[in-house]
PDB file of N, CA and C in Angstrom:
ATOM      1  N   UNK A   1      87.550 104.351  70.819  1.00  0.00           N
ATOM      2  CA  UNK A   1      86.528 103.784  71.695  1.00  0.00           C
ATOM      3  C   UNK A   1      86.975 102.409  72.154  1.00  0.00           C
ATOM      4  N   UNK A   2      86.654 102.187  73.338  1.00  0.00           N
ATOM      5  CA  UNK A   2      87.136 101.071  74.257  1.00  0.00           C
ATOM      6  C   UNK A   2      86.324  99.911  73.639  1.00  0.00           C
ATOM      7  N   UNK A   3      86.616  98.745  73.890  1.00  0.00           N
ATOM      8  CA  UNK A   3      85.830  96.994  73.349  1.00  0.00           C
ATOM      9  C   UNK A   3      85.879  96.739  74.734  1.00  0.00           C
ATOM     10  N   UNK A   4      84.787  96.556  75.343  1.00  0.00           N
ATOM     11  CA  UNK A   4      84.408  96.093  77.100  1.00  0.00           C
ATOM     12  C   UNK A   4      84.515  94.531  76.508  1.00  0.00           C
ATOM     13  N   UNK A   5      85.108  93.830  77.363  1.00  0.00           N
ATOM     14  CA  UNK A   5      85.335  92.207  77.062  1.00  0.00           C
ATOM     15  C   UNK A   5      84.506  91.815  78.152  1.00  0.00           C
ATOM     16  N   UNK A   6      84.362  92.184  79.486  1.00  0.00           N
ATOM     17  CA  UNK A   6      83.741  91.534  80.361  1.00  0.00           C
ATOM     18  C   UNK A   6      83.902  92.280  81.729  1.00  0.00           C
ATOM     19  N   UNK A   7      82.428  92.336  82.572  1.00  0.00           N
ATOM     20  CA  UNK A   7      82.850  93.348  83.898  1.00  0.00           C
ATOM     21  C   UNK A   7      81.733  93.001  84.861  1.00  0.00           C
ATOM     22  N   UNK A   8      82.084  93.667  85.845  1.00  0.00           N
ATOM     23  CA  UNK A   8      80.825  93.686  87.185  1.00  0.00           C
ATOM     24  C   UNK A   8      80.659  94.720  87.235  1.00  0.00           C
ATOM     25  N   UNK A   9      79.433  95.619  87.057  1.00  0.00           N
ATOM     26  CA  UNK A   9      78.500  94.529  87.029  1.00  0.00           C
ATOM     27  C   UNK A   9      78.557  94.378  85.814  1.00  0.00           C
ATOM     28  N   UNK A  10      77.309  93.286  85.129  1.00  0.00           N
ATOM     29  CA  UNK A  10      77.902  93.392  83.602  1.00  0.00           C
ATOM     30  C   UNK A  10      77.136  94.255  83.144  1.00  0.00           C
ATOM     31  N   UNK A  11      76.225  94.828  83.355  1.00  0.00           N
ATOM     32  CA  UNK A  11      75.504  96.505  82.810  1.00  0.00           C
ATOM     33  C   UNK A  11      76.271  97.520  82.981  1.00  0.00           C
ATOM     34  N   UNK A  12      77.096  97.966  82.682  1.00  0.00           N
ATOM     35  CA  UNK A  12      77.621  99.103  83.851  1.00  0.00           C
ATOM     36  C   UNK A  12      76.791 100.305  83.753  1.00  0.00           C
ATOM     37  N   UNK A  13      76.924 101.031  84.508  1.00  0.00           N
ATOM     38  CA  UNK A  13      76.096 102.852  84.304  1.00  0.00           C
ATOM     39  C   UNK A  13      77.277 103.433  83.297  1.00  0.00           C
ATOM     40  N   UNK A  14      76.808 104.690  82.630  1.00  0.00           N
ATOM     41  CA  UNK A  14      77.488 105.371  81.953  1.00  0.00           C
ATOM     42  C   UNK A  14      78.111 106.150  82.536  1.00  0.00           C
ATOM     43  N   UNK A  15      78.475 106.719  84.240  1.00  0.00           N
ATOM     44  CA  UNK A  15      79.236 106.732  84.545  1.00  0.00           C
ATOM     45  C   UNK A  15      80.067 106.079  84.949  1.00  0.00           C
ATOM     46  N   UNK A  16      79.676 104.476  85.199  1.00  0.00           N
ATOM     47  CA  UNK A  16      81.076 103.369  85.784  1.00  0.00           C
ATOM     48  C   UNK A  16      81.575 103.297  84.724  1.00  0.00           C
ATOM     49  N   UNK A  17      81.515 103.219  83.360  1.00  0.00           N
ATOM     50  CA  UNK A  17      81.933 102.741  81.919  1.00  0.00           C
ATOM     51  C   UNK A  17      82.725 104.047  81.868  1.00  0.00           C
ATOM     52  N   UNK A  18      82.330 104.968  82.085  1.00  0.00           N
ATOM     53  CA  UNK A  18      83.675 106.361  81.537  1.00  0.00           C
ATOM     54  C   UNK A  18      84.795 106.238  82.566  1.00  0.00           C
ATOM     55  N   UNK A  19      84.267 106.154  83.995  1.00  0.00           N
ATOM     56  CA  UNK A  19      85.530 106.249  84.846  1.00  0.00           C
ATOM     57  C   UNK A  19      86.417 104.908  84.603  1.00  0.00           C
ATOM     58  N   UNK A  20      85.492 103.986  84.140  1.00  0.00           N
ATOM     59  CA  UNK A  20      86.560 102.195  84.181  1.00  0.00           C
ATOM     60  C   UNK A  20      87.705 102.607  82.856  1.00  0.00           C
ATOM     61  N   UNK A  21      87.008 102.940  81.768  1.00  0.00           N
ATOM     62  CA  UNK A  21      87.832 103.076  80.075  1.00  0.00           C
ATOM     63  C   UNK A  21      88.328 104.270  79.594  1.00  0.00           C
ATOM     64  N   UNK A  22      87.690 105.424  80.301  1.00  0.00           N
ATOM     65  CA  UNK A  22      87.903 106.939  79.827  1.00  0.00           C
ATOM     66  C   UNK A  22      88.689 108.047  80.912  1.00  0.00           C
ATOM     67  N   UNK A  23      88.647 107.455  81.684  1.00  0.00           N
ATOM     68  CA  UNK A  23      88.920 108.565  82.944  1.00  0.00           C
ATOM     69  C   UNK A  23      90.596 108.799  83.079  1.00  0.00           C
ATOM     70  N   UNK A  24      91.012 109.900  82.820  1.00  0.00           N
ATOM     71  CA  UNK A  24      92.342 110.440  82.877  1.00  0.00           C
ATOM     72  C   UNK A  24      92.898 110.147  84.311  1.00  0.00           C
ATOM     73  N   UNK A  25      91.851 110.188  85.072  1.00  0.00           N
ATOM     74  CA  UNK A  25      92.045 110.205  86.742  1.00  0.00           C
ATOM     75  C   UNK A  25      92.516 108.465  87.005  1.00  0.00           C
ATOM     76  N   UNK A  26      92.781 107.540  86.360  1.00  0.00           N
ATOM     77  CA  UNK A  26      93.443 106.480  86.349  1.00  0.00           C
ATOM     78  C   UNK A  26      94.667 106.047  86.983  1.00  0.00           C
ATOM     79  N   UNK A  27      94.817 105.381  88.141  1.00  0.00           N
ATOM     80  CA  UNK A  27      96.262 105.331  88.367  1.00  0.00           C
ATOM     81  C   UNK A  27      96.782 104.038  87.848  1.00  0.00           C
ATOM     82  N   UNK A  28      98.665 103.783  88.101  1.00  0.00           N
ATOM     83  CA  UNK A  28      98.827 102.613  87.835  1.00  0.00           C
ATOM     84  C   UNK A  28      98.736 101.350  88.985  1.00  0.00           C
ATOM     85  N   UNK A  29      98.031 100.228  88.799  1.00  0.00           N
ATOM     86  CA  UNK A  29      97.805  99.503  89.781  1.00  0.00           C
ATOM     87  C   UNK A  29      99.012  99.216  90.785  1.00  0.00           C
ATOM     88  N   UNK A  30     100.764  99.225  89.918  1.00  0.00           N
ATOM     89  CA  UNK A  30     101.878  98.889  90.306  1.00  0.00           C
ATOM     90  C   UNK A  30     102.128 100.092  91.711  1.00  0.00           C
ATOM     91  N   UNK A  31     101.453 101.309  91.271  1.00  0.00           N
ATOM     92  CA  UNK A  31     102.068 102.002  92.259  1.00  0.00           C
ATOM     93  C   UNK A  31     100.889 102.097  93.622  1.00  0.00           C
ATOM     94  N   UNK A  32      99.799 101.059  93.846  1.00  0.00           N
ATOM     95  CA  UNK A  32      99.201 101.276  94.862  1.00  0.00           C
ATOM     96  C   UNK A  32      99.786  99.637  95.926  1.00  0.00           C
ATOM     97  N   UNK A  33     101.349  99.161  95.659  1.00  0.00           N
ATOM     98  CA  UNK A  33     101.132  97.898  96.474  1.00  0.00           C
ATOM     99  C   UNK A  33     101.146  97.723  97.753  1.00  0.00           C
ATOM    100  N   UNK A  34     100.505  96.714  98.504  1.00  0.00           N
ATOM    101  CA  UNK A  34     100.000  96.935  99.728  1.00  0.00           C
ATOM    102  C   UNK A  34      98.522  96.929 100.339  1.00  0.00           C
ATOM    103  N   UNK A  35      98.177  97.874  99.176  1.00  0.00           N
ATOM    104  CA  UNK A  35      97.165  98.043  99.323  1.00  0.00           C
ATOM    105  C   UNK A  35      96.187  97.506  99.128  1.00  0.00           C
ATOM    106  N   UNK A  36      95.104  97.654 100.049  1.00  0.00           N
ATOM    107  CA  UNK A  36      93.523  96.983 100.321  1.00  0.00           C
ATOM    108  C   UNK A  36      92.653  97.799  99.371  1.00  0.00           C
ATOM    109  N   UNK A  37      91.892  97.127  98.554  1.00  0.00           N
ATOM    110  CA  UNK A  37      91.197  97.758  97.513  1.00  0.00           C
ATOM    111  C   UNK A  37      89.422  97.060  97.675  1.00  0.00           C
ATOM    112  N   UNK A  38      88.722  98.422  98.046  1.00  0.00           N
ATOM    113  CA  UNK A  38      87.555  97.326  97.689  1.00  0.00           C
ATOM    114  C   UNK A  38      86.979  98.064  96.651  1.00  0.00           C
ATOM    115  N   UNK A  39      86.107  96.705  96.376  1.00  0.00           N
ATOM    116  CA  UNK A  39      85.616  96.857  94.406  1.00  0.00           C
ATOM    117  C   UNK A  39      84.417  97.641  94.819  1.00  0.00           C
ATOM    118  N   UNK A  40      83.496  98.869  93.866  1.00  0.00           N
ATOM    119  CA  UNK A  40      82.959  99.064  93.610  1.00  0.00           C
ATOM    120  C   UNK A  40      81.957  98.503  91.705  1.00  0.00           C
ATOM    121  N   UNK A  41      83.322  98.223  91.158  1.00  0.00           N
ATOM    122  CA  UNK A  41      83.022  97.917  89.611  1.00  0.00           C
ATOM    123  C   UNK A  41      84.518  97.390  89.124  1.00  0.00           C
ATOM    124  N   UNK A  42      84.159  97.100  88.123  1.00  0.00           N
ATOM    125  CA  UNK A  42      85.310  96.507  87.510  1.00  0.00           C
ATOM    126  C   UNK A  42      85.167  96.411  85.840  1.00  0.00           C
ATOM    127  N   UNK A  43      86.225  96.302  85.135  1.00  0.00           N
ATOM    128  CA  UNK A  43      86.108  96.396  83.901  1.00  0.00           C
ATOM    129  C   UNK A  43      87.333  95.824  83.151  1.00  0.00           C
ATOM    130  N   UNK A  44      87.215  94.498  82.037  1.00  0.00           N
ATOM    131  CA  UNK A  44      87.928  94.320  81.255  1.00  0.00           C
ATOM    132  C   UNK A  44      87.718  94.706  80.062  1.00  0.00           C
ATOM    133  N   UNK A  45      89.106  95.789  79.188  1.00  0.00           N
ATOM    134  CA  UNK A  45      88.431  95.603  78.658  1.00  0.00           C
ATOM    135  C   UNK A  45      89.530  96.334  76.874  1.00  0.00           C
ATOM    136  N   UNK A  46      89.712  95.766  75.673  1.00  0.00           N
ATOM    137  CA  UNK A  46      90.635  96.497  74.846  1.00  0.00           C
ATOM    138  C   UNK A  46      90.294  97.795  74.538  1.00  0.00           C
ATOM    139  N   UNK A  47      91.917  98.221  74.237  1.00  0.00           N
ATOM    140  CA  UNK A  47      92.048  99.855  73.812  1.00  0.00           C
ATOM    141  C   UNK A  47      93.050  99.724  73.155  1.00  0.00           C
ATOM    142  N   UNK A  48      93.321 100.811  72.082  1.00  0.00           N
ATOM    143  CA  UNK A  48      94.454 101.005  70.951  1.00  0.00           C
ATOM    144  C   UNK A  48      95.292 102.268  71.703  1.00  0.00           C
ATOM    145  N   UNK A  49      96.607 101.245  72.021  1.00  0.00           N
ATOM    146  CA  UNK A  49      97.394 102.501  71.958  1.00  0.00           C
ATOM    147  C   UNK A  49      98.257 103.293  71.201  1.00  0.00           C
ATOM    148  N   UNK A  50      97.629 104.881  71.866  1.00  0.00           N
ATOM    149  CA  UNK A  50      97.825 106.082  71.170  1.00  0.00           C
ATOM    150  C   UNK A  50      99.279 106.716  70.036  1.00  0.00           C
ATOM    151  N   UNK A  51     100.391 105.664  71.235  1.00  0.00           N
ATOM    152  CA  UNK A  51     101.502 105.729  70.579  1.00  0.00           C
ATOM    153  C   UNK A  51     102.133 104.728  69.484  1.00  0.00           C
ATOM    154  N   UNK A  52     101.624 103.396  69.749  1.00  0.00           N
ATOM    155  CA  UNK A  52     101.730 102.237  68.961  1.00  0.00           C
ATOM    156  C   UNK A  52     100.918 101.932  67.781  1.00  0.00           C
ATOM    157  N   UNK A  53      99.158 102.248  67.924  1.00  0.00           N
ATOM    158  CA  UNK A  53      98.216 102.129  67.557  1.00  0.00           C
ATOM    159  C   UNK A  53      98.106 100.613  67.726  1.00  0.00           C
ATOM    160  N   UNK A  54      98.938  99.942  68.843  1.00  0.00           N
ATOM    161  CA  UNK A  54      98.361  98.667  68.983  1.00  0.00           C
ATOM    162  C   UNK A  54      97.530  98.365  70.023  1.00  0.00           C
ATOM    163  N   UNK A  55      96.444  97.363  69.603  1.00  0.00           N
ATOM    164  CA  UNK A  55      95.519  96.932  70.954  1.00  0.00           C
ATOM    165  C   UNK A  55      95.917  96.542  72.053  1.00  0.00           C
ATOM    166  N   UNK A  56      95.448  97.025  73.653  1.00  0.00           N
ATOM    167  CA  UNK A  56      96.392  96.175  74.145  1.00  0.00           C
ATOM    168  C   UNK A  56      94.790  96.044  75.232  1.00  0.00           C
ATOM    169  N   UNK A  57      94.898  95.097  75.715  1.00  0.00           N
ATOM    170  CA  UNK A  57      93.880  94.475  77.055  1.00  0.00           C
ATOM    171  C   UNK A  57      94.458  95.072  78.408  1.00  0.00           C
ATOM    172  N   UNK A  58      93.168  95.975  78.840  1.00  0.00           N
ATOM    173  CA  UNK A  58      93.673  96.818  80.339  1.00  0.00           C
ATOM    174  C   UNK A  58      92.245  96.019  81.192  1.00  0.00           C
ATOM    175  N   UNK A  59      92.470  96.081  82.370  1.00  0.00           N
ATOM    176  CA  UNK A  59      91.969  95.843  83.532  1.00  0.00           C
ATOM    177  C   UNK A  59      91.641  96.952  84.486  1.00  0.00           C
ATOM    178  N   UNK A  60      91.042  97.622  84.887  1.00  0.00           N
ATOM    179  CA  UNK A  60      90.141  98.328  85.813  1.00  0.00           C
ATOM    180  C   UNK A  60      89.522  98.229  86.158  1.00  0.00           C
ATOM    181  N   UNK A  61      89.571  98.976  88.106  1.00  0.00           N
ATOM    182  CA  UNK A  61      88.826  98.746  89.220  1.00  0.00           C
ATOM    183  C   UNK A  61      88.448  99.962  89.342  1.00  0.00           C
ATOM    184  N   UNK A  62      87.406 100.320  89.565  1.00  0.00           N
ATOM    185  CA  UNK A  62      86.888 101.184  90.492  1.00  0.00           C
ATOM    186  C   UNK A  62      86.581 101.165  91.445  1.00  0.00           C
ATOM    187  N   UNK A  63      87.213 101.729  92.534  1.00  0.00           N
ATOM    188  CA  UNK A  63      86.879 101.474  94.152  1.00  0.00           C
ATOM    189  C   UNK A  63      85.962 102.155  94.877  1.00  0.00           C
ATOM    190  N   UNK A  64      85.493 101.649  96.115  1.00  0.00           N
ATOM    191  CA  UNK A  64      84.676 102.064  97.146  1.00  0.00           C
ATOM    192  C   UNK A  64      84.534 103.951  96.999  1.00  0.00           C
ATOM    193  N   UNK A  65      85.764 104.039  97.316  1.00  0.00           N
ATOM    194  CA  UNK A  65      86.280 105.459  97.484  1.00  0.00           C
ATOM    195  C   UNK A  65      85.996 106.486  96.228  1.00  0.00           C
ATOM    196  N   UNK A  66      85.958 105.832  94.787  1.00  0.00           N
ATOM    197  CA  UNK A  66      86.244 106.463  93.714  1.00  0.00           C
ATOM    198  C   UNK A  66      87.503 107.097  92.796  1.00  0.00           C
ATOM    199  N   UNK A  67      88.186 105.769  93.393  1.00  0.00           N
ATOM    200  CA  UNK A  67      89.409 105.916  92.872  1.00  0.00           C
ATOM    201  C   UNK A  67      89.409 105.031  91.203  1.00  0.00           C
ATOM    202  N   UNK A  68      90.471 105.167  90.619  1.00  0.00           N
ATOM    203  CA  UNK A  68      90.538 104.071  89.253  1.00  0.00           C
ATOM    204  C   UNK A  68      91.535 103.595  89.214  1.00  0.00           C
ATOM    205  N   UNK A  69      91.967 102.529  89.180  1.00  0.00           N
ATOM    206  CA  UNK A  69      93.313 102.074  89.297  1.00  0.00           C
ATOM    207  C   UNK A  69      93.079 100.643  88.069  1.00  0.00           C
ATOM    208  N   UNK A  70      94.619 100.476  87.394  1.00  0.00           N
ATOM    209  CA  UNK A  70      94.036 100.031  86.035  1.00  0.00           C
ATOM    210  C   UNK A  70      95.760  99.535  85.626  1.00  0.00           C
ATOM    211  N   UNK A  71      95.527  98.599  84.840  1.00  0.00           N
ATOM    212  CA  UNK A  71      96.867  97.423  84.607  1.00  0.00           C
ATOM    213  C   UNK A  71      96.775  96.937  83.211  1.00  0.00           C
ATOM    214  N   UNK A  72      98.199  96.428  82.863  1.00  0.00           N
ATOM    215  CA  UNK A  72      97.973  96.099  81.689  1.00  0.00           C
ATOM    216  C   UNK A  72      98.902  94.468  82.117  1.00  0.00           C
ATOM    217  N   UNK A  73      99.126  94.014  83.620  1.00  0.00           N
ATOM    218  CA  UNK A  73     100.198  93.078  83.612  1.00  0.00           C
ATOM    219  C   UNK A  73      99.328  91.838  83.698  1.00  0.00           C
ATOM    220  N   UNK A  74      99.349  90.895  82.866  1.00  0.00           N
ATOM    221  CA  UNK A  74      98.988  89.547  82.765  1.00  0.00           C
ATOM    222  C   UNK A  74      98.633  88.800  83.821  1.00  0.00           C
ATOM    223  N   UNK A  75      99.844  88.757  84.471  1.00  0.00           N
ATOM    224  CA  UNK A  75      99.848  88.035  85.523  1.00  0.00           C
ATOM    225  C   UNK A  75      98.870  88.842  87.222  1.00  0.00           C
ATOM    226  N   UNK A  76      98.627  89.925  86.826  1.00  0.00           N
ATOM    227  CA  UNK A  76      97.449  90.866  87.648  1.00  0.00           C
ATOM    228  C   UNK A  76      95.967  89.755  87.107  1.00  0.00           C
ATOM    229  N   UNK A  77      96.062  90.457  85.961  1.00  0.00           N
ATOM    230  CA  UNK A  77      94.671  90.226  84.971  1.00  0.00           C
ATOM    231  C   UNK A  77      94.095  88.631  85.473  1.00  0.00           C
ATOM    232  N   UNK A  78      95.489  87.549  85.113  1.00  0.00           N
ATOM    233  CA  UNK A  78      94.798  86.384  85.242  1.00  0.00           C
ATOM    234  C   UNK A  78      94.275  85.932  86.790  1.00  0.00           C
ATOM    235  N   UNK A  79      95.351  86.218  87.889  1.00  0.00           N
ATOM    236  CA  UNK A  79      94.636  86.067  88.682  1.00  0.00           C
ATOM    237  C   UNK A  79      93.434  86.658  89.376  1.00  0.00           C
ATOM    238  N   UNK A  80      93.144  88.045  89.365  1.00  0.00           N
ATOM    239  CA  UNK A  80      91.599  88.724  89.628  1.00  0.00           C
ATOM    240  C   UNK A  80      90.669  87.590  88.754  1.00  0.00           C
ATOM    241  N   UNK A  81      90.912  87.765  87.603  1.00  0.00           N
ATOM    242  CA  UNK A  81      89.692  86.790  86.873  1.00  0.00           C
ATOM    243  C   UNK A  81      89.513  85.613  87.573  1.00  0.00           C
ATOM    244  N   UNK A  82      90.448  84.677  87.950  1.00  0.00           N
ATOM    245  CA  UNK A  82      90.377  83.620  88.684  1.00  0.00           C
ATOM    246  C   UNK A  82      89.781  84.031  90.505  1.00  0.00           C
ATOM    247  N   UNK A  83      89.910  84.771  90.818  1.00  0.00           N
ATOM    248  CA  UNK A  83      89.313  85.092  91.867  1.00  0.00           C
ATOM    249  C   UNK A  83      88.274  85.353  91.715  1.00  0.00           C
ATOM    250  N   UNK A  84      87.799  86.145  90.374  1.00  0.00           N
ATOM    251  CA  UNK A  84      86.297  86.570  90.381  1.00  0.00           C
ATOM    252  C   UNK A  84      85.416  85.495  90.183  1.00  0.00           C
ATOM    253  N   UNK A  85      85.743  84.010  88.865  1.00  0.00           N
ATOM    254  CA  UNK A  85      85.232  83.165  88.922  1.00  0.00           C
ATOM    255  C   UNK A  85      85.310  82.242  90.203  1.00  0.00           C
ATOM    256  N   UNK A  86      86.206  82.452  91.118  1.00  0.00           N
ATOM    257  CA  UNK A  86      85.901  81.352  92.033  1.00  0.00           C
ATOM    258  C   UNK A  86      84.584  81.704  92.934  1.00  0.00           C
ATOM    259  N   UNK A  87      85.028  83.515  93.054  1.00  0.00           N
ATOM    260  CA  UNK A  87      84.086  84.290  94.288  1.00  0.00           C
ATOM    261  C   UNK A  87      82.928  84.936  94.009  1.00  0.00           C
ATOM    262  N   UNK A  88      83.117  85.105  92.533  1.00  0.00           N
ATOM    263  CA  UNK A  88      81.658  85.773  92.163  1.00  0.00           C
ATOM    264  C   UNK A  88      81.335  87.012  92.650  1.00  0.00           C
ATOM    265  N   UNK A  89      80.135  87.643  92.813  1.00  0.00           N
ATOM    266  CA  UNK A  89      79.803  88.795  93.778  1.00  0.00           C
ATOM    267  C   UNK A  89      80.486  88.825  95.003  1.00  0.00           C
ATOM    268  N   UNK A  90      80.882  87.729  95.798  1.00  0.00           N
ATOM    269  CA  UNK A  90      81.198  87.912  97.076  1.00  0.00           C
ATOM    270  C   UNK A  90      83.201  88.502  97.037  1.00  0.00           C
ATOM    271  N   UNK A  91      83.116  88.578  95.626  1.00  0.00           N
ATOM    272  CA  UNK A  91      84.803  89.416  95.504  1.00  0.00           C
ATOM    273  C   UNK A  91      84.467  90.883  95.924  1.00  0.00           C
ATOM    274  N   UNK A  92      85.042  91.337  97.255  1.00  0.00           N
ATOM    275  CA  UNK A  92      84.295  92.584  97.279  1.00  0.00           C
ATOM    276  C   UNK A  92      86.150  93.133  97.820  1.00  0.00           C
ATOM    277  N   UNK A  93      86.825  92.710  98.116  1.00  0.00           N
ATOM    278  CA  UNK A  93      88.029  92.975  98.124  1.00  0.00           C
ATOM    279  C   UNK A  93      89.288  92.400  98.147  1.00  0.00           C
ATOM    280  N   UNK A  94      90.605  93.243  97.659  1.00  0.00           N
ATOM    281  CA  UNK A  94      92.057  92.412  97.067  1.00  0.00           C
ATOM    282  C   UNK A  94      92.845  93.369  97.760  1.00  0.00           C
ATOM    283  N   UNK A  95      94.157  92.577  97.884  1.00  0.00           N
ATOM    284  CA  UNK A  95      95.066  93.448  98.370  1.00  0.00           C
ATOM    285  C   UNK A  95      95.985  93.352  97.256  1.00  0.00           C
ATOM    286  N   UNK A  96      96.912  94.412  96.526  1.00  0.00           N
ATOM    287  CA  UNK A  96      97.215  94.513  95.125  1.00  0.00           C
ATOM    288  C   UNK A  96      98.495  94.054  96.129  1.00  0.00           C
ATOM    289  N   UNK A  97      99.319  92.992  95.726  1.00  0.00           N
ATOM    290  CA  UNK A  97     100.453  92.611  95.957  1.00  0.00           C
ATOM    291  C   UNK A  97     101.782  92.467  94.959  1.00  0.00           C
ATOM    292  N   UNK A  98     103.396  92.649  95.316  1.00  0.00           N
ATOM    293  CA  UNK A  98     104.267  92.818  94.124  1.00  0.00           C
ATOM    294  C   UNK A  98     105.435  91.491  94.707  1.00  0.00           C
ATOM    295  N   UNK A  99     105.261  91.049  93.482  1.00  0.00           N
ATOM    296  CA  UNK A  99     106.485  90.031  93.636  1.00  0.00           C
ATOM    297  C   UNK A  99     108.054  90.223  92.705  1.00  0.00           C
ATOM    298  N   UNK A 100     108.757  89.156  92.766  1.00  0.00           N
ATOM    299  CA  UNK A 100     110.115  88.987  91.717  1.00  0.00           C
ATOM    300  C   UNK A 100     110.396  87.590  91.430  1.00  0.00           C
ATOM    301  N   UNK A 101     109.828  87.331  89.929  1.00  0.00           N
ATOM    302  CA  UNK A 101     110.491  86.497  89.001  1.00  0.00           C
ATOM    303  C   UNK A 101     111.706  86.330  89.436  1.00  0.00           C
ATOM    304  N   UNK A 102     111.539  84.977  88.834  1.00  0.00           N
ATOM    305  CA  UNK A 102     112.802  83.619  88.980  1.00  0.00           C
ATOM    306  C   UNK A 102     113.996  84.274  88.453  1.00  0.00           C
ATOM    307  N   UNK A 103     113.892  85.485  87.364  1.00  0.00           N
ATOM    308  CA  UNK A 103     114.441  86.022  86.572  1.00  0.00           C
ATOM    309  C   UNK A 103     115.177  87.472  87.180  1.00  0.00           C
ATOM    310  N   UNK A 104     114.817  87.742  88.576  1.00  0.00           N
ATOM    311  CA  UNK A 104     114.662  89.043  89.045  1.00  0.00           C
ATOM    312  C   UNK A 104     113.904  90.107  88.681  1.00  0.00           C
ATOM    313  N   UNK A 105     112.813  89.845  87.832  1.00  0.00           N
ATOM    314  CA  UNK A 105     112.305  90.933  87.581  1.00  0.00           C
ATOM    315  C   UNK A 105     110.464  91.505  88.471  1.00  0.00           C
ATOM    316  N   UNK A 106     110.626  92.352  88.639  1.00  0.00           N
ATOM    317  CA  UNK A 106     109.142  92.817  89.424  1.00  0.00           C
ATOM    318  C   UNK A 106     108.299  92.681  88.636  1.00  0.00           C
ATOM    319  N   UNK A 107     107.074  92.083  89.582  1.00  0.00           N
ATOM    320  CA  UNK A 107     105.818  91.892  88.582  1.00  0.00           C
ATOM    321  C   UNK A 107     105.049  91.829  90.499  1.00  0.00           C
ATOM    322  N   UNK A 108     103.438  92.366  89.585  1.00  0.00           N
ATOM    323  CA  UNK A 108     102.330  92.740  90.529  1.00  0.00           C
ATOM    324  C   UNK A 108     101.447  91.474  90.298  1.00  0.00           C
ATOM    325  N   UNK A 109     100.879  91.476  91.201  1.00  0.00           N
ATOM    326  CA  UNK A 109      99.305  90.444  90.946  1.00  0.00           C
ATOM    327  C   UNK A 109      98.417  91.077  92.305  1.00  0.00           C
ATOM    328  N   UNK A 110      97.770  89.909  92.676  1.00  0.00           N
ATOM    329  CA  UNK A 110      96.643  90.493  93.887  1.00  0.00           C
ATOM    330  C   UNK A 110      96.254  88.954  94.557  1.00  0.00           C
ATOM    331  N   UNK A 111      95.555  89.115  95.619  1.00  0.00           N
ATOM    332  CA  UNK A 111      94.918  88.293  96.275  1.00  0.00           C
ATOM    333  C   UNK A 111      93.818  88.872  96.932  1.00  0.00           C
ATOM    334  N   UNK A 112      92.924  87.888  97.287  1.00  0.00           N
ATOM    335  CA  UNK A 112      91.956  88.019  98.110  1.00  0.00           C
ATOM    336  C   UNK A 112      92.260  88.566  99.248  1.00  0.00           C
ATOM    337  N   UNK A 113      91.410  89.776  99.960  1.00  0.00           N
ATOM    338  CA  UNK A 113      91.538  90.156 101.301  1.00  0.00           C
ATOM    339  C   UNK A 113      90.009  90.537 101.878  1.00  0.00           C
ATOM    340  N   UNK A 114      89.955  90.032 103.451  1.00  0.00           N
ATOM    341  CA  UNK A 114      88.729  90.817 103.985  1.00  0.00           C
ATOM    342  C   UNK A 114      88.490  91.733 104.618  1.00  0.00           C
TER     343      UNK A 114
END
């Protein structure tokens, strides 16, 4: 069973809570970049993984459409949160964007889009 750390809304329905933490139908956020995402719900929140049995902190969106798209990369995580505290409710959409470390290596985050 999932540990919800924090979400929009912060009630969720018992169906936003299965599709945000439970839903097989999950994609990875890395493979939607480009893309314009608008929020329907959102969800932070820990899970033990199956193969490790270690906790790890995932992030999921549920979109307009009814899609799930869901991350485990830090540098995703911190900035949405920082967008959500700046924007509050009025975060109603991101465009999931991919960059490359100083290091060469790929990494995702997001920004604000309208």
């Amino acid at each position: 069973m999932s540990n919800l750390l924090r979400s929009n809304p912060e009630t969720l329905t018992n169906k936003q809570r299965y599709m945000l933490t439970m839903s097989n139908r999950a994609q990875k956020m890395s493979d939607c970049e480009e893309q314009i995402v608008e929020i329907a719900a959102w969800a932070l929140y820990e899970d033990q993984d199956s193969k490790t049995g270690e906790m790890k902190e995932i992030l999921s969106i549920l979109t307009a459409d009814g899609d799930v798209l869901a991350t485990i990369s830090p540098t995703f995580k911190k900035d949405f949160l920082n967008m959500v505290d700046a924007f509050g409710d009025e975060l109603q959409k991101i465009r999931i964007v991919a960059g490359n470390s100083k290091n060469g290596r790929k990494y995702i985050t997001c920004e604000y889009a309208e």
